[in-house]
PDB file of N, CA and C in Angstrom:
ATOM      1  N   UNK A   1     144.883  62.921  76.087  1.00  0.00           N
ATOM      2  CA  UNK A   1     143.486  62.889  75.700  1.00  0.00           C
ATOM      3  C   UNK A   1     142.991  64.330  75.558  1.00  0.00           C
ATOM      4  N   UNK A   2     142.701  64.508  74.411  1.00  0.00           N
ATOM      5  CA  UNK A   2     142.429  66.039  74.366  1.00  0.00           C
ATOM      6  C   UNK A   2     140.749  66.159  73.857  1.00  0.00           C
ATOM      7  N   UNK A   3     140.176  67.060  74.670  1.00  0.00           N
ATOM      8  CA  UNK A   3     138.672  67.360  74.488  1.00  0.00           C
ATOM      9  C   UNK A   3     138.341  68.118  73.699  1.00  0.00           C
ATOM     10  N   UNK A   4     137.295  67.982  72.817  1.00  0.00           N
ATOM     11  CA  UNK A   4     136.691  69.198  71.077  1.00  0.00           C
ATOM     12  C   UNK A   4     135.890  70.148  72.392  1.00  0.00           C
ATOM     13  N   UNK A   5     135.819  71.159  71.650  1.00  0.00           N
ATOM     14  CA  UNK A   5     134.779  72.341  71.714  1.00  0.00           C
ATOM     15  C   UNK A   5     133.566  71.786  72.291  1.00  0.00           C
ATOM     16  N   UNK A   6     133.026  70.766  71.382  1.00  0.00           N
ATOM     17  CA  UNK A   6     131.466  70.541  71.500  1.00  0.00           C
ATOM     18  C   UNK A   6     131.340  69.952  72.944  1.00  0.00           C
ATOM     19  N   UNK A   7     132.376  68.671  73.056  1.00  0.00           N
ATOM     20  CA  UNK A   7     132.421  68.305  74.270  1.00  0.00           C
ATOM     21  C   UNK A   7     132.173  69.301  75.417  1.00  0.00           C
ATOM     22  N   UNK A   8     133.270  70.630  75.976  1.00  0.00           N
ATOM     23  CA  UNK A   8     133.567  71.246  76.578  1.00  0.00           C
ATOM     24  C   UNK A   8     132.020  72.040  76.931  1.00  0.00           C
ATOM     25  N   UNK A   9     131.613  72.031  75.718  1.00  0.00           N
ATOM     26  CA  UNK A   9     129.854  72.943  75.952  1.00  0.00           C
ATOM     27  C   UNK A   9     128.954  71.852  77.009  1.00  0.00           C
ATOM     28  N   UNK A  10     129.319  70.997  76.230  1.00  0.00           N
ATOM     29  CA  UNK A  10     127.972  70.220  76.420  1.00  0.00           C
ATOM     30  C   UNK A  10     128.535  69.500  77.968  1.00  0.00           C
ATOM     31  N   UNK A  11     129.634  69.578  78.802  1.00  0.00           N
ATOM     32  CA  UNK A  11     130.162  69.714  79.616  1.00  0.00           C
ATOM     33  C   UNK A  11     129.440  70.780  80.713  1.00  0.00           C
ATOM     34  N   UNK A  12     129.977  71.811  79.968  1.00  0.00           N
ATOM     35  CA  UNK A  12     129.675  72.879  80.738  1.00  0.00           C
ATOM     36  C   UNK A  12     128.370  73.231  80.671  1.00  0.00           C
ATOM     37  N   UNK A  13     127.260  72.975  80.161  1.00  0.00           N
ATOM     38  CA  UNK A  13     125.651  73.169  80.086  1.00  0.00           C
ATOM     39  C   UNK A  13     125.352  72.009  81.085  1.00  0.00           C
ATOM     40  N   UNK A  14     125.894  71.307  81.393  1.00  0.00           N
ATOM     41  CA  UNK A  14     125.162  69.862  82.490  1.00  0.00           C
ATOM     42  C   UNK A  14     125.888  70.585  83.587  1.00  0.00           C
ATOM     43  N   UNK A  15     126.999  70.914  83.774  1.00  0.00           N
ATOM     44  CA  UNK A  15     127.273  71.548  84.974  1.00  0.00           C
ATOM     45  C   UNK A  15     126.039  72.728  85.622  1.00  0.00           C
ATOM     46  N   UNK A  16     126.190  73.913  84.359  1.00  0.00           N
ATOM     47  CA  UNK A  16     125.534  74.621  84.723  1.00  0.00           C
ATOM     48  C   UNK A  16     123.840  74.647  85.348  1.00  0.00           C
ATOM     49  N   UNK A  17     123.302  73.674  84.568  1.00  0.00           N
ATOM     50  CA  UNK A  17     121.994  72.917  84.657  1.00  0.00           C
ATOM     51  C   UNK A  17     121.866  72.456  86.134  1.00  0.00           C
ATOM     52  N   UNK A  18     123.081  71.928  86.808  1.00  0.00           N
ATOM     53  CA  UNK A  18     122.938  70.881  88.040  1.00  0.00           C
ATOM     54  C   UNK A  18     122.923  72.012  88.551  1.00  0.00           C
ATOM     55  N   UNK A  19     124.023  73.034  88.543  1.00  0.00           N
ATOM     56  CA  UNK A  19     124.622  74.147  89.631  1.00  0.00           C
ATOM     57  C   UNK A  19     122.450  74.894  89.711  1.00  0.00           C
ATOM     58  N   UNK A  20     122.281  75.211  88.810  1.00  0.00           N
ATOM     59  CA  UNK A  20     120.824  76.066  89.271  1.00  0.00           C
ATOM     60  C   UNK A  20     119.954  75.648  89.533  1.00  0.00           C
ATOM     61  N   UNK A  21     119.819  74.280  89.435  1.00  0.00           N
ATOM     62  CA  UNK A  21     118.630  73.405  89.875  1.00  0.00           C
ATOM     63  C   UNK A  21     118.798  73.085  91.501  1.00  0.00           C
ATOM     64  N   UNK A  22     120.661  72.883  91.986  1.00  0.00           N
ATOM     65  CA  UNK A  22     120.700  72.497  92.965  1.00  0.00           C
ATOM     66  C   UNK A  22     120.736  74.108  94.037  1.00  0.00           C
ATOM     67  N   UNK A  23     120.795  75.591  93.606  1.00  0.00           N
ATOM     68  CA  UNK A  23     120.282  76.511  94.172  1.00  0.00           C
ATOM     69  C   UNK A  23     118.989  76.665  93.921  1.00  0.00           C
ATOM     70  N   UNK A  24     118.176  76.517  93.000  1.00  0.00           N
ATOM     71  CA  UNK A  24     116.743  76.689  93.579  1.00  0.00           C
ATOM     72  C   UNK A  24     116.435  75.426  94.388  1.00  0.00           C
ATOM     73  N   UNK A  25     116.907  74.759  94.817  1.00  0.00           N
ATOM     74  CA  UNK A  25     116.285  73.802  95.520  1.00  0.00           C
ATOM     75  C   UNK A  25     116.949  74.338  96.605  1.00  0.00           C
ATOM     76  N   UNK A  26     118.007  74.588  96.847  1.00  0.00           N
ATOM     77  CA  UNK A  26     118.412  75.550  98.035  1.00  0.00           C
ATOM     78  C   UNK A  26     117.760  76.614  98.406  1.00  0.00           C
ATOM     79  N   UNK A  27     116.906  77.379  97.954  1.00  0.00           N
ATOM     80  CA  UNK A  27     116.035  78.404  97.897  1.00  0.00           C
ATOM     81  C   UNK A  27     114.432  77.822  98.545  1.00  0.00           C
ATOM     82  N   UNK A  28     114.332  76.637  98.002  1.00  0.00           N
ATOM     83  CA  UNK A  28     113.127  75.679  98.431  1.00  0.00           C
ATOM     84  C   UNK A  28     112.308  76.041  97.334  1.00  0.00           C
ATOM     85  N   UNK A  29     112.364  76.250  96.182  1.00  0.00           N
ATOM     86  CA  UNK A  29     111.985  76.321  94.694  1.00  0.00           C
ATOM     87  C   UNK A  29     111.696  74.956  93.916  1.00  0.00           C
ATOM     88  N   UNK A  30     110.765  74.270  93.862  1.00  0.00           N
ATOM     89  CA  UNK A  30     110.783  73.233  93.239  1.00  0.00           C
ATOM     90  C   UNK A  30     110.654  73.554  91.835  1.00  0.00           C
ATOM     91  N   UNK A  31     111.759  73.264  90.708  1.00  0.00           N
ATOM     92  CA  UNK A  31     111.535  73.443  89.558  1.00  0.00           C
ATOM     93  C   UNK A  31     111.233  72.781  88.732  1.00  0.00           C
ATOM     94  N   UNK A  32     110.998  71.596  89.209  1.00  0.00           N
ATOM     95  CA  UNK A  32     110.362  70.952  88.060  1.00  0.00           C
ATOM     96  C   UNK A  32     108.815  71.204  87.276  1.00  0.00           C
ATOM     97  N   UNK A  33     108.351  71.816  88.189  1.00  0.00           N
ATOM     98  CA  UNK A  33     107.335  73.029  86.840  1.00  0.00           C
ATOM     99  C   UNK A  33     107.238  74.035  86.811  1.00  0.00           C
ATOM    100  N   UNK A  34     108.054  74.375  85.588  1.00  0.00           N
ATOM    101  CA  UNK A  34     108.727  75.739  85.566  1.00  0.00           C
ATOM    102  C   UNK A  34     107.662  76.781  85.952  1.00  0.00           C
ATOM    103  N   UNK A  35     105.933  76.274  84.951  1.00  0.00           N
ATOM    104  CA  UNK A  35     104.564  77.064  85.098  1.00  0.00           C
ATOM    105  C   UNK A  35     104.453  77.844  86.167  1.00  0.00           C
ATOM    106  N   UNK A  36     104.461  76.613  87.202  1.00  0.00           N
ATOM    107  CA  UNK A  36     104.234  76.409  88.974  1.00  0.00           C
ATOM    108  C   UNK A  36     104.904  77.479  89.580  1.00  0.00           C
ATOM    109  N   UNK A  37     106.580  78.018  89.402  1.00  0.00           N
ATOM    110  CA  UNK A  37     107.332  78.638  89.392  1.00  0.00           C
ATOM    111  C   UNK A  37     106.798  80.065  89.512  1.00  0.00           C
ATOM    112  N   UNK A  38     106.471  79.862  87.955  1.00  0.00           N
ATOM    113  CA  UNK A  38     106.327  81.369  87.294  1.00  0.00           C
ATOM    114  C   UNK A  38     104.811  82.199  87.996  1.00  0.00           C
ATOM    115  N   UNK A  39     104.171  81.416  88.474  1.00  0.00           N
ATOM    116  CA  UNK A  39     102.754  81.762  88.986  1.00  0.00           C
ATOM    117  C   UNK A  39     103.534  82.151  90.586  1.00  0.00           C
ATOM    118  N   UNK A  40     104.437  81.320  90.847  1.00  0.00           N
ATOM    119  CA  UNK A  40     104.317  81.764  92.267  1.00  0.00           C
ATOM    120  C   UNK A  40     105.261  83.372  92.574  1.00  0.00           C
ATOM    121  N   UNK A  41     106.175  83.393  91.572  1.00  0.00           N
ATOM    122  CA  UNK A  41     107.120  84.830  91.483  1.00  0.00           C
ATOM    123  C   UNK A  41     105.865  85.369  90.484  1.00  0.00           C
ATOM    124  N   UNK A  42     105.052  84.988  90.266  1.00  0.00           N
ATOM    125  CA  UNK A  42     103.745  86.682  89.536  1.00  0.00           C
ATOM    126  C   UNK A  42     103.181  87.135  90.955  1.00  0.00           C
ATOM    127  N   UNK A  43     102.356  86.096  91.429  1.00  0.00           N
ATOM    128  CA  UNK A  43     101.855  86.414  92.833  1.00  0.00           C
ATOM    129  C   UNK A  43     103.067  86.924  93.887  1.00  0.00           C
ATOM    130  N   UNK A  44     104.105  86.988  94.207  1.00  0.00           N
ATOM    131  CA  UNK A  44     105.133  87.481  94.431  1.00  0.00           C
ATOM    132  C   UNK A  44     105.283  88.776  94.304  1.00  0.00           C
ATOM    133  N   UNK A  45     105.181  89.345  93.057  1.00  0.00           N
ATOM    134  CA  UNK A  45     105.520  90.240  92.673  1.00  0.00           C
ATOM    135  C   UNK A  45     104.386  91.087  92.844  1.00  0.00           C
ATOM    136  N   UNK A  46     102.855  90.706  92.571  1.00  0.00           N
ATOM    137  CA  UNK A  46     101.493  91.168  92.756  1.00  0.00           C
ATOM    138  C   UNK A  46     101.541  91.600  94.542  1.00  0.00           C
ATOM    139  N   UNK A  47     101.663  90.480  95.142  1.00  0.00           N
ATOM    140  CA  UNK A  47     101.671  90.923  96.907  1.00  0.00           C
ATOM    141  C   UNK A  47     102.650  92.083  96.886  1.00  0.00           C
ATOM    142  N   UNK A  48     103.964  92.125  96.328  1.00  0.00           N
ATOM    143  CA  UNK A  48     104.920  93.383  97.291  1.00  0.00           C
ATOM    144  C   UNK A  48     104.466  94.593  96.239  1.00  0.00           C
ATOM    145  N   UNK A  49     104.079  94.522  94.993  1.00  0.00           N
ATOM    146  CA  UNK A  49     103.267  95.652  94.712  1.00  0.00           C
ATOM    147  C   UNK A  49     102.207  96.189  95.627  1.00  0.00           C
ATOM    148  N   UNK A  50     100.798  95.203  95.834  1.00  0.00           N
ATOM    149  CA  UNK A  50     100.133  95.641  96.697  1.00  0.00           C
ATOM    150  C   UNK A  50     100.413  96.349  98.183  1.00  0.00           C
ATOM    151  N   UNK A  51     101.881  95.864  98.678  1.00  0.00           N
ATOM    152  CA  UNK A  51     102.136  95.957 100.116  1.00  0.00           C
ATOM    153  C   UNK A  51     102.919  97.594  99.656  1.00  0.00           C
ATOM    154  N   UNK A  52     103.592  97.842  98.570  1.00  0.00           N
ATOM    155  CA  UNK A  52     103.696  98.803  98.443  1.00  0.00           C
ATOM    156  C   UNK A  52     102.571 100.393  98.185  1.00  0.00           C
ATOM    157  N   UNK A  53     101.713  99.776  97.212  1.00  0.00           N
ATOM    158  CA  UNK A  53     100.523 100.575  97.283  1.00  0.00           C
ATOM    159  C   UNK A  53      99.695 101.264  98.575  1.00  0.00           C
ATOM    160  N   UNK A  54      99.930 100.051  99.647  1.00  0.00           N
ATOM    161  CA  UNK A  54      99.119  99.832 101.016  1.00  0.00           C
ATOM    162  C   UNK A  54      99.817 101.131 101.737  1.00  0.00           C
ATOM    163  N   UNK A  55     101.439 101.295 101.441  1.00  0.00           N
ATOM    164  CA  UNK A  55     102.501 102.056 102.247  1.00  0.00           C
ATOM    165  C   UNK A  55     101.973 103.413 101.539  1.00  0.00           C
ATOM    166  N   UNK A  56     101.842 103.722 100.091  1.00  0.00           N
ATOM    167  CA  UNK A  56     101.935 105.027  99.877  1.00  0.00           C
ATOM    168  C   UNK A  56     100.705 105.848 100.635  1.00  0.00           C
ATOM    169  N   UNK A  57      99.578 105.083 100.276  1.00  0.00           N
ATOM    170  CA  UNK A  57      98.001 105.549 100.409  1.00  0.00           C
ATOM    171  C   UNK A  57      98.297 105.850 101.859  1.00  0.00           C
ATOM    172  N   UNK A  58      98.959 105.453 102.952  1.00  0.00           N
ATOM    173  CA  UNK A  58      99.356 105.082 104.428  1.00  0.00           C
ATOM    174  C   UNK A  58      99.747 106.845 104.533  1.00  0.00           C
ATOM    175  N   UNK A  59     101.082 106.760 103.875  1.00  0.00           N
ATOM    176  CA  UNK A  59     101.798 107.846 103.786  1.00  0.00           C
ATOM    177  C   UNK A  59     100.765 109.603 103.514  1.00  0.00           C
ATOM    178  N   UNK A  60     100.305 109.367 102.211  1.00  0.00           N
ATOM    179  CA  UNK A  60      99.292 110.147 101.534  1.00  0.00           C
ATOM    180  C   UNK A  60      98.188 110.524 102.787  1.00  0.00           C
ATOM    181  N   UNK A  61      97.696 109.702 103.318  1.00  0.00           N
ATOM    182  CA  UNK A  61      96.666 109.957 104.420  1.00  0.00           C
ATOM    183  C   UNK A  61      97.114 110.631 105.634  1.00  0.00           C
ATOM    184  N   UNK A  62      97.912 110.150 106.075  1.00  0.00           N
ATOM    185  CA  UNK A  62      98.923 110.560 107.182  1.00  0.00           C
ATOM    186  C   UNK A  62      99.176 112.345 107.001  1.00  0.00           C
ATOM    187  N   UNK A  63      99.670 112.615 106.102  1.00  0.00           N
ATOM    188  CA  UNK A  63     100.180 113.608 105.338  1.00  0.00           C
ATOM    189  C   UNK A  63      98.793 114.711 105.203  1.00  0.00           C
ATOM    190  N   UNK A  64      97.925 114.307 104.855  1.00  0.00           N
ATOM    191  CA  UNK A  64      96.337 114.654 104.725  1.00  0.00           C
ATOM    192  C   UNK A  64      95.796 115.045 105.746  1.00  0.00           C
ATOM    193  N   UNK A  65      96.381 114.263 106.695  1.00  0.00           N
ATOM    194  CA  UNK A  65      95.610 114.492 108.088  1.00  0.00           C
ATOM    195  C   UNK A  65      96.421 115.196 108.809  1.00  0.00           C
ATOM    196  N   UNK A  66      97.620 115.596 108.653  1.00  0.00           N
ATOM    197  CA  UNK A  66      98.515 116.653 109.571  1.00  0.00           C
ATOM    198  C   UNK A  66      98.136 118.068 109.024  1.00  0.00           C
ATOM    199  N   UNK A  67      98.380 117.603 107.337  1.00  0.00           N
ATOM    200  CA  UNK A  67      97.291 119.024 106.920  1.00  0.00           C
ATOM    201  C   UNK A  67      96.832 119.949 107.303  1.00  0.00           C
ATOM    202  N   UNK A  68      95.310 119.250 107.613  1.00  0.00           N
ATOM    203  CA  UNK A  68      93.781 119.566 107.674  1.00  0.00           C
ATOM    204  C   UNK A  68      94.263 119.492 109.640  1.00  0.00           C
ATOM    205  N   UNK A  69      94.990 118.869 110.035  1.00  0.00           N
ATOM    206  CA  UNK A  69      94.949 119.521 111.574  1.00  0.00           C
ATOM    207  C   UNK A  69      95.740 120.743 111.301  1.00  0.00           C
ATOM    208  N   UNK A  70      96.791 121.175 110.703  1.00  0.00           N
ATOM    209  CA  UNK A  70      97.407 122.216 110.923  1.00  0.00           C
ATOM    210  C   UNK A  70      96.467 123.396 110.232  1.00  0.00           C
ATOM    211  N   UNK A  71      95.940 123.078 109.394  1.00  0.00           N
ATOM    212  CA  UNK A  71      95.148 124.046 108.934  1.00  0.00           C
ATOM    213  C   UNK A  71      93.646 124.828 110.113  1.00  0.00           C
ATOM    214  N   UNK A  72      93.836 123.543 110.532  1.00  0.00           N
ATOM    215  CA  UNK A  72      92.077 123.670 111.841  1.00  0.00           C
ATOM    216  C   UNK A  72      92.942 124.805 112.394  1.00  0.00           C
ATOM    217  N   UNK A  73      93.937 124.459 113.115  1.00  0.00           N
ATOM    218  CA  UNK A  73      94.623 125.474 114.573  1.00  0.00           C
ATOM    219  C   UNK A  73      94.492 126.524 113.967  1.00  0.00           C
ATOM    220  N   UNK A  74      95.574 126.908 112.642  1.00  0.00           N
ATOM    221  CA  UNK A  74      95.248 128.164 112.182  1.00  0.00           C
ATOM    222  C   UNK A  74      94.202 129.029 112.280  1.00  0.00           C
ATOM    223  N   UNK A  75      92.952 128.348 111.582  1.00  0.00           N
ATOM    224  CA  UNK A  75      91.831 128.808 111.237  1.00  0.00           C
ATOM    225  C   UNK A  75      91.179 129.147 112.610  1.00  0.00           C
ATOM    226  N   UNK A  76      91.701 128.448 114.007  1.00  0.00           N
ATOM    227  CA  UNK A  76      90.924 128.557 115.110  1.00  0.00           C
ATOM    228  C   UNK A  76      91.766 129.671 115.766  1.00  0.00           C
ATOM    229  N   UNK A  77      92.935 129.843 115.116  1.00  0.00           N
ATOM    230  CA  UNK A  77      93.989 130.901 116.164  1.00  0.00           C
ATOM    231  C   UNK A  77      93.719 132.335 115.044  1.00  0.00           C
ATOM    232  N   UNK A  78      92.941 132.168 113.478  1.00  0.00           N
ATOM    233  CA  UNK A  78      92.328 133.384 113.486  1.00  0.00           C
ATOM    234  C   UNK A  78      91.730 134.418 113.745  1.00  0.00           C
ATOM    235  N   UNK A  79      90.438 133.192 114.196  1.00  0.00           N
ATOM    236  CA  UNK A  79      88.972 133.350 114.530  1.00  0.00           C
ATOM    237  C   UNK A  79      88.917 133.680 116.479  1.00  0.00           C
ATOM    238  N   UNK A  80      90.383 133.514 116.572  1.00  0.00           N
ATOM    239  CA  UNK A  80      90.291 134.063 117.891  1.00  0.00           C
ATOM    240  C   UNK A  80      89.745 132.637 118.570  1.00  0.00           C
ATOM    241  N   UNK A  81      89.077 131.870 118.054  1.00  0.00           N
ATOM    242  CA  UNK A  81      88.937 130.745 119.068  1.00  0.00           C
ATOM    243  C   UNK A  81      89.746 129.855 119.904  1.00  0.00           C
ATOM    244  N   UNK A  82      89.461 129.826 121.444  1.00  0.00           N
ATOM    245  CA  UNK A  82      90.196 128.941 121.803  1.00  0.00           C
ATOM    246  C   UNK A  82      89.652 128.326 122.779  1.00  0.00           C
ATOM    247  N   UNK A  83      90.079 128.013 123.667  1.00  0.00           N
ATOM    248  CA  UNK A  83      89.586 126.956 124.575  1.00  0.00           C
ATOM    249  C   UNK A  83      87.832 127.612 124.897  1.00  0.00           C
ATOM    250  N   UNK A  84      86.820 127.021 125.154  1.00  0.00           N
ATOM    251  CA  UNK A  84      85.418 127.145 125.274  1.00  0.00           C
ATOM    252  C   UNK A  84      85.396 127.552 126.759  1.00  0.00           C
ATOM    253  N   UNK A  85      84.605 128.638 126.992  1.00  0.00           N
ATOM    254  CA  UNK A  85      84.157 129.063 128.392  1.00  0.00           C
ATOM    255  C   UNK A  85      84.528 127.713 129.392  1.00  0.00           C
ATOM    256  N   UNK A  86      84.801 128.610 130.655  1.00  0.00           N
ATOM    257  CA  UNK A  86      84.852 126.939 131.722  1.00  0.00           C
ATOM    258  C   UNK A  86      85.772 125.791 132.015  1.00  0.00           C
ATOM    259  N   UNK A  87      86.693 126.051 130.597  1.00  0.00           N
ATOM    260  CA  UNK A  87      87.362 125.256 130.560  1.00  0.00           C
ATOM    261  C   UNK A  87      88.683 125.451 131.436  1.00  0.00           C
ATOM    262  N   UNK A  88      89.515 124.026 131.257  1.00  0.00           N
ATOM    263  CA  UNK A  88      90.627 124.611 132.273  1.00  0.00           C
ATOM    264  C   UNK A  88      91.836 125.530 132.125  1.00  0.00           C
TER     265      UNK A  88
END
């Protein structure tokens, strides 16, 4: 019994079809609307953008603020200032 070409596709497209339907459902992906899907990997993609944005500005500030302290000491170890009368 020998199998055509067309067979062998159309074989192998129902395989392939089962094989990714039955990993996104392994994933916990319901695909039967694809829409549904696609909204939830946009918002997906929108949150770890944002969570990334959240990290730089984090970073940037951080960075800002070691700055402007390293710059204070300086400016106070110019000016000769240091600890205020009295102190310990």
């Amino acid at each position: 019994m020998e199998i055509d070409d067309e067979r062998v596709r159309t074989i192998a497209r129902e395989a392939a079809k089962e094989a990714v339907r039955e990993t996104l459902i392994a994933l916990g992906i319901d695909a039967a609307d694809p829409r549904e899907v696609q909204a939830d990997m946009q918002h997906l993609r929108d949150w770890r953008l944002s969570v990334a944005a959240v990290k730089r500005q984090g970073i940037v500030s951080a960075v800002g603020l070691l700055t402007v302290g390293m710059l204070g000491l300086v400016w106070m170890a110019i000016r000769g200032g240091g600890l205020p009368p009295g102190g310990p």
